[in-house]
Protein backbone atom coordinates (compact mmCIF):
# COMPACT_ATOMS: atom_id res chain seq x y z
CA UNK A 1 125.10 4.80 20.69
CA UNK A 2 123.41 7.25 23.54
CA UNK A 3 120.34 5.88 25.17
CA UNK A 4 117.68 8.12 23.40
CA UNK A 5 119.06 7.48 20.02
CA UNK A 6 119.37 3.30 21.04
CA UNK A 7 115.39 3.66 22.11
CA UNK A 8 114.39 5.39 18.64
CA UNK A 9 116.18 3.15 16.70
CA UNK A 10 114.68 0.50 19.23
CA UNK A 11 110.71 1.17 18.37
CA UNK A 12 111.10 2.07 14.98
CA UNK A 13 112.40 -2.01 14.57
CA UNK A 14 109.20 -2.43 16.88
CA UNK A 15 107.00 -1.01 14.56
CA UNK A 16 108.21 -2.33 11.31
CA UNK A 17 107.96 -6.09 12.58
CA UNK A 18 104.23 -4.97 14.02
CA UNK A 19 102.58 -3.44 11.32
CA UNK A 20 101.61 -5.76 8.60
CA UNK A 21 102.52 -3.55 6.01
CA UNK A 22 105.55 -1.15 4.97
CA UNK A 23 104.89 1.78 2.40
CA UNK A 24 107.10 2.51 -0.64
CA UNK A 25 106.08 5.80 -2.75
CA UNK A 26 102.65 5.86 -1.48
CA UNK A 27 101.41 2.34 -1.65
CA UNK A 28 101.12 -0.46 0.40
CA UNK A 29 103.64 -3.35 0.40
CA UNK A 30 102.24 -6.64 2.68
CA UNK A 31 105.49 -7.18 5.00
CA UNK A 32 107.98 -10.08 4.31
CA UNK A 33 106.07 -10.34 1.17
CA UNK A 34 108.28 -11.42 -2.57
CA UNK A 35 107.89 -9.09 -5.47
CA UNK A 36 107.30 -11.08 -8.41
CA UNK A 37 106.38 -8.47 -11.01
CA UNK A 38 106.85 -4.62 -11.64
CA UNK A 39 105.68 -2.13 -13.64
CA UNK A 40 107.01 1.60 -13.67
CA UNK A 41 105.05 4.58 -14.30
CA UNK A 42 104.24 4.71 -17.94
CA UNK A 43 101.54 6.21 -19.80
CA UNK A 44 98.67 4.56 -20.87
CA UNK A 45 94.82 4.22 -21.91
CA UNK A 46 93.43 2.12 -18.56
CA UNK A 47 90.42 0.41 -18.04
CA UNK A 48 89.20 -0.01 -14.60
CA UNK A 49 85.96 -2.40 -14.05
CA UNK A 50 82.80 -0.95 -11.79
CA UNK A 51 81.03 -4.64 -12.12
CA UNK A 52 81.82 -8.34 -12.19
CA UNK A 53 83.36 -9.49 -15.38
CA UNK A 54 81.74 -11.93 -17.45
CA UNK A 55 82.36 -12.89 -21.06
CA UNK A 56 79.75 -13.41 -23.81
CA UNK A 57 80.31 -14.16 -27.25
CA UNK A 58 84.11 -13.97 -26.49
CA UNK A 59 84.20 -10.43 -25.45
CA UNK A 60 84.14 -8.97 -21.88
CA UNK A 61 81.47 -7.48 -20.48
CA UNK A 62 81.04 -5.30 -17.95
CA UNK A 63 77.93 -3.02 -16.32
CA UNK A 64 80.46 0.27 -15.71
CA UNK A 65 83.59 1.18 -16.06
CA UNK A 66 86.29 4.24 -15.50
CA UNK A 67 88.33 4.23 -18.46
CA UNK A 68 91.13 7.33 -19.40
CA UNK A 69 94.86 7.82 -20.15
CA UNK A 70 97.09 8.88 -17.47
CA UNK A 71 100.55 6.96 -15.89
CA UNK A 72 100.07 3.56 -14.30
CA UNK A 73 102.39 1.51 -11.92
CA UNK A 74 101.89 -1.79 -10.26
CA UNK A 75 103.53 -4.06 -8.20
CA UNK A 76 102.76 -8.24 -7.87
CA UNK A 77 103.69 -9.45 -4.53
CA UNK A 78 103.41 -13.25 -3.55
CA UNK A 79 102.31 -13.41 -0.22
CA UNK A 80 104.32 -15.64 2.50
CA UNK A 81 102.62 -18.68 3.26
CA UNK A 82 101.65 -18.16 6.88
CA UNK A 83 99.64 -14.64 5.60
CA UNK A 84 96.12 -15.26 3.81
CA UNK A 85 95.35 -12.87 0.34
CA UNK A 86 92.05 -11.69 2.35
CA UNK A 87 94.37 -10.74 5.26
CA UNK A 88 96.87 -8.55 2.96
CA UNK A 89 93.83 -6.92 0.84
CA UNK A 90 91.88 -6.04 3.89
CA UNK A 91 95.16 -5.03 5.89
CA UNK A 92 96.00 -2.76 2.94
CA UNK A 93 92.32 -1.88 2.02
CA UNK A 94 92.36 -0.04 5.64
CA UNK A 95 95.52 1.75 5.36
CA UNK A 96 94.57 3.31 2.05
CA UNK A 97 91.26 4.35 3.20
CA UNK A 98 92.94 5.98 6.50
CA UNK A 99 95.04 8.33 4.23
CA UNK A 100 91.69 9.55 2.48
CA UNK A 101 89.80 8.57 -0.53
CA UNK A 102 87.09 6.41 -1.33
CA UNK A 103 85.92 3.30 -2.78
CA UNK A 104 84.29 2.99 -6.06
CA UNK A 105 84.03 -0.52 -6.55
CA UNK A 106 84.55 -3.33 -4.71
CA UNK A 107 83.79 -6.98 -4.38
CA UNK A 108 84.64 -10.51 -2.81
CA UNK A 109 84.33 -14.11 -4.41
CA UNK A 110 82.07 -14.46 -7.16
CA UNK A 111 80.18 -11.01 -6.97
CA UNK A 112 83.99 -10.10 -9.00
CA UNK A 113 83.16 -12.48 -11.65
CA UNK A 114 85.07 -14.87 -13.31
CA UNK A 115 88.89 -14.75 -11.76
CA UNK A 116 91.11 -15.77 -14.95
CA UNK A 117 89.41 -12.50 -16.46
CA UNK A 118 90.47 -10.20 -14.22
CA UNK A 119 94.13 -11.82 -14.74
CA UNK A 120 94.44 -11.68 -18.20
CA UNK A 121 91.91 -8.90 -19.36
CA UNK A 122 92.31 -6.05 -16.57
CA UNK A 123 95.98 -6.55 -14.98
CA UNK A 124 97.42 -8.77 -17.85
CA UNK A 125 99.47 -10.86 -15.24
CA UNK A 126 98.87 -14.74 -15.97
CA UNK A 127 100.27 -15.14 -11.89
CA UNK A 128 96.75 -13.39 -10.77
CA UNK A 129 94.44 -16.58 -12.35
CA UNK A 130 93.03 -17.77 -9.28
CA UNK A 131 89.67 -19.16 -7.88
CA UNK A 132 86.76 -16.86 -8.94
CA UNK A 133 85.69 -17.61 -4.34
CA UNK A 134 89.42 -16.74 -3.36
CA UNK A 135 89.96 -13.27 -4.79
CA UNK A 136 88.75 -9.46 -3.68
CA UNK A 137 89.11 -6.45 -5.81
CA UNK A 138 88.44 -2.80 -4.95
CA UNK A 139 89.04 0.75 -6.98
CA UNK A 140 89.77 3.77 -4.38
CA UNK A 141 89.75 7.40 -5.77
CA UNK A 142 91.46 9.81 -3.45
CA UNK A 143 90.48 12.90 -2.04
CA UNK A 144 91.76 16.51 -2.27
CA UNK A 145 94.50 17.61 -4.77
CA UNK A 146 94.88 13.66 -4.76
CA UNK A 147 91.55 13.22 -6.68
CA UNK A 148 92.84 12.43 -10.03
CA UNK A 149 95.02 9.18 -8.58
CA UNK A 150 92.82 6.00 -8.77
CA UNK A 151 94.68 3.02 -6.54
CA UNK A 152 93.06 -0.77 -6.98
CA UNK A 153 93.81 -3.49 -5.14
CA UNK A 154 93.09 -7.18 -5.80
CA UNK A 155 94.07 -10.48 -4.55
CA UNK A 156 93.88 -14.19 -5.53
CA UNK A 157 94.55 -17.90 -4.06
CA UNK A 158 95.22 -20.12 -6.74
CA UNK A 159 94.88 -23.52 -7.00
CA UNK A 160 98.93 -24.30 -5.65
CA UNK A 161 97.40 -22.22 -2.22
CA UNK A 162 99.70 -19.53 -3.63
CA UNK A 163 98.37 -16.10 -2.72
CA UNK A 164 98.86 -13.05 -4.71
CA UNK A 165 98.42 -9.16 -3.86
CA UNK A 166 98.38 -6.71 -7.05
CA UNK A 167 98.26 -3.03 -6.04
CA UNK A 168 97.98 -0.78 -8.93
CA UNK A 169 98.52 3.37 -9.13
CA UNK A 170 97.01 5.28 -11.95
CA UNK A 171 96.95 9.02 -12.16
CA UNK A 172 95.23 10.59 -14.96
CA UNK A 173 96.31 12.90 -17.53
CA UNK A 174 92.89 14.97 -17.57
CA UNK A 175 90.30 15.71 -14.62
CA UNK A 176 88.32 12.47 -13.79
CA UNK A 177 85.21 14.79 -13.43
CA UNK A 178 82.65 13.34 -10.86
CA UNK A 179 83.10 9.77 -10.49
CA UNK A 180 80.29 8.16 -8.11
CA UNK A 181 80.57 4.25 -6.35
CA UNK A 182 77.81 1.90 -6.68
CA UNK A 183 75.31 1.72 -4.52
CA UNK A 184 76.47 -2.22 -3.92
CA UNK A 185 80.23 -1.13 -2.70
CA UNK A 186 78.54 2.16 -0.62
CA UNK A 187 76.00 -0.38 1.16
CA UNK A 188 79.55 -3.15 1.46
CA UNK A 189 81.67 -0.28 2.69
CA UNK A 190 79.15 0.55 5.24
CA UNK A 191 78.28 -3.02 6.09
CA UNK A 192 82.03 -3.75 6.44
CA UNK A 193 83.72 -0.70 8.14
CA UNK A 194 80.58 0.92 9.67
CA UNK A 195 81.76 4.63 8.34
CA UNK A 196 81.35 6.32 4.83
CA UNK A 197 83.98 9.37 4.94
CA UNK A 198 83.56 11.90 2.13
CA UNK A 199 85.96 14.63 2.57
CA UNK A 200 85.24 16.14 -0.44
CA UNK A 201 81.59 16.78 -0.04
CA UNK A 202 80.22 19.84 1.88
CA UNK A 203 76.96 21.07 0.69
CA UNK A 204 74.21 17.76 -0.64
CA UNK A 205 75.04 17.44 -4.15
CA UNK A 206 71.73 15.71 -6.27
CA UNK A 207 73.90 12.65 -7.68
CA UNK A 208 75.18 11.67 -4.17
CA UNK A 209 71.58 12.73 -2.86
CA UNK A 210 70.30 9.70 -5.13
CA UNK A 211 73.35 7.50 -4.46
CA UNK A 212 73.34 7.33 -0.98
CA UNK A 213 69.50 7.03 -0.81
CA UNK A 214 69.94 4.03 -3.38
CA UNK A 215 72.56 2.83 -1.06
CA UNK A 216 71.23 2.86 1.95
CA UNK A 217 67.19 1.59 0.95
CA UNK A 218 69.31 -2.05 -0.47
CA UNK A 219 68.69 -2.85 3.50
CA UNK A 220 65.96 -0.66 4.61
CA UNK A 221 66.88 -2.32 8.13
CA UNK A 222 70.15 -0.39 8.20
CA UNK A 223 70.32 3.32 10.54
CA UNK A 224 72.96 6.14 10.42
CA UNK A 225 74.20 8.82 11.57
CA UNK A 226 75.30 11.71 9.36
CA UNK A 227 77.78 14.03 10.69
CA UNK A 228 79.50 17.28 9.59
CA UNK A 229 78.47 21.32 8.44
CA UNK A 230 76.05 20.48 6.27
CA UNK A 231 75.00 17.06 8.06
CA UNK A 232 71.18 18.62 8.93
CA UNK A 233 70.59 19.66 4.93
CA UNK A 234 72.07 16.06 3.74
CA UNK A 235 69.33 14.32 6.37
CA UNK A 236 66.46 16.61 4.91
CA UNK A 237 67.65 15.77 1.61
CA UNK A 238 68.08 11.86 2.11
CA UNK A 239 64.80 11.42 3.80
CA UNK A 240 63.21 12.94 0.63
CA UNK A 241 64.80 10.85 -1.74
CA UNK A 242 62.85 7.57 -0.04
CA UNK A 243 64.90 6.90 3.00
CA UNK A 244 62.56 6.37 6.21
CA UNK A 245 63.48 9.77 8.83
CA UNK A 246 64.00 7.44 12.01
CA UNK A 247 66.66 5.51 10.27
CA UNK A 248 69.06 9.09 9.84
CA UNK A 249 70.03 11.01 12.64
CA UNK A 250 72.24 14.06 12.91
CA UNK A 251 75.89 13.40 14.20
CA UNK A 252 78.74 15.50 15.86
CA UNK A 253 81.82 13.88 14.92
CA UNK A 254 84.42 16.38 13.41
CA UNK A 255 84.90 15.89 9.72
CA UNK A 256 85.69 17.25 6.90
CA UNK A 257 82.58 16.77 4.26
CA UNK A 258 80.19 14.17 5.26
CA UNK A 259 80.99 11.42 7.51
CA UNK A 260 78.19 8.57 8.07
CA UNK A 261 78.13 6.07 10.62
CA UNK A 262 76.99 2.90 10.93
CA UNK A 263 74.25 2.49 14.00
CA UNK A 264 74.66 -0.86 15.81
């Protein structure tokens, strides 16, 4: 083997045992990580929660919800004991989020509701009933021609310390329309990442006017920056949908659509 070729071959082995994650068709699989069950593509109606799941009177309830018919894949993995289910979800929370997209819902612990639920009701997988504090959940839509594909993500610990990582495709059949987060996962998102990234939005749109303004006033102690074209219009816009003027300030990051920052 010649030297260039020996030094390729080399760091790509360097990378692979670095990076916590490898990538097959798209989605995120946690490294040295089992498959224990798998799903092709088939077509389906899917329901995907936008609130913690509770049942009452034997039937689940939920606030909101995205449901439609389009193909769905999934993928179990059981995690290797020395890697936590929080480090795999956040580890491939991030690398979703870097290709584009955003979340709709997400939640931690309890704020998900009751665990065995989300095992048997949403994923139908009896090896995802865990405790309702050990598991995460979170629904991305992606951005651009992408903005049909919805990709969710949820681990659980149960009892036997056994950790589990679900990651689930679905693409739709028919247009999703406009599908907006809750204000809880935009104010988590910012809280935990300290950037909002909406490629997909130029000029300020009422409905994301009135999100983000909901979002943000849940901690009226919280001030951003708002970058891209129309970054001026979406502060003018903001302020007069309740949020105080000296917690927004105009940005020059380069983005595409509106990009919001965190101020520490």
């Amino acid at each position: 083997m010649n030297t260039p070729l020996l030094v390729k071959c080399t760091l790509a082995a360097w990378l692979c045992l670095a990076s916590p994650l490898l990538w097959a068709g798209s989605l995120p699989v946690p490294i040295d990580a089992k498959v224990v069950d798998e799903r092709p593509a088939l077509e389906q109606e899917r329901v995907y929660p936008l609130g913690g799941l509770r049942k009452i009177s034997g039937r689940l309830r939920v606030d909101n919800k995205v449901e439609s018919r389009g193909l769905v894949r999934s993928v179990t993995y059981e995690l290797p004991p020395e890697r936590t289910a929080r480090e795999a979800f956040n580890t491939a929370r991030e690398a979703l989020q870097a290709e584009g997209g955003y979340p709709l819902f997400w939640c931690q612990g309890r704020d998900c509701g009751e665990a065995s639920l989300w095992g048997n009701e949403v994923f139908n997988n009896a090896r995802l009933n865990g405790g309702d504090e050990q598991q995460a959940f979170i629904l991305l839509r992606r951005s651009a021609e992408e903005s049909n594909t919805l990709v969710s993500l949820y681990s659980v610990t149960r009892g036997n310390r056994r950790a589990y990582l679900h990651v689930e495709e679905f693409v739709a059949a028919a247009p999703l329309g406009e599908l907006l987060p809750t204000p809880a996962t935009v104010l988590h998102q910012l809280r935990d990442t300290g950037v909002l990234d909406y490629p997909d939005l130029t000029a300020p749109q009422p409905a994301w006017v009135a999100l983000l303004g909901r979002s943000l006033n849940l901690d009226s102690t919280l001030r951003a920056t708002l970058s891209g074209s129309e970054a001026e219009r979406w502060r003018e816009q903001l302020v007069a949908a309740g949020v105080r003027s000296a917690r927004l300030e105009v940005g020059n990051a380069a983005t595409d659509g509106l990009h919001l920052e965190l101020i520490r």
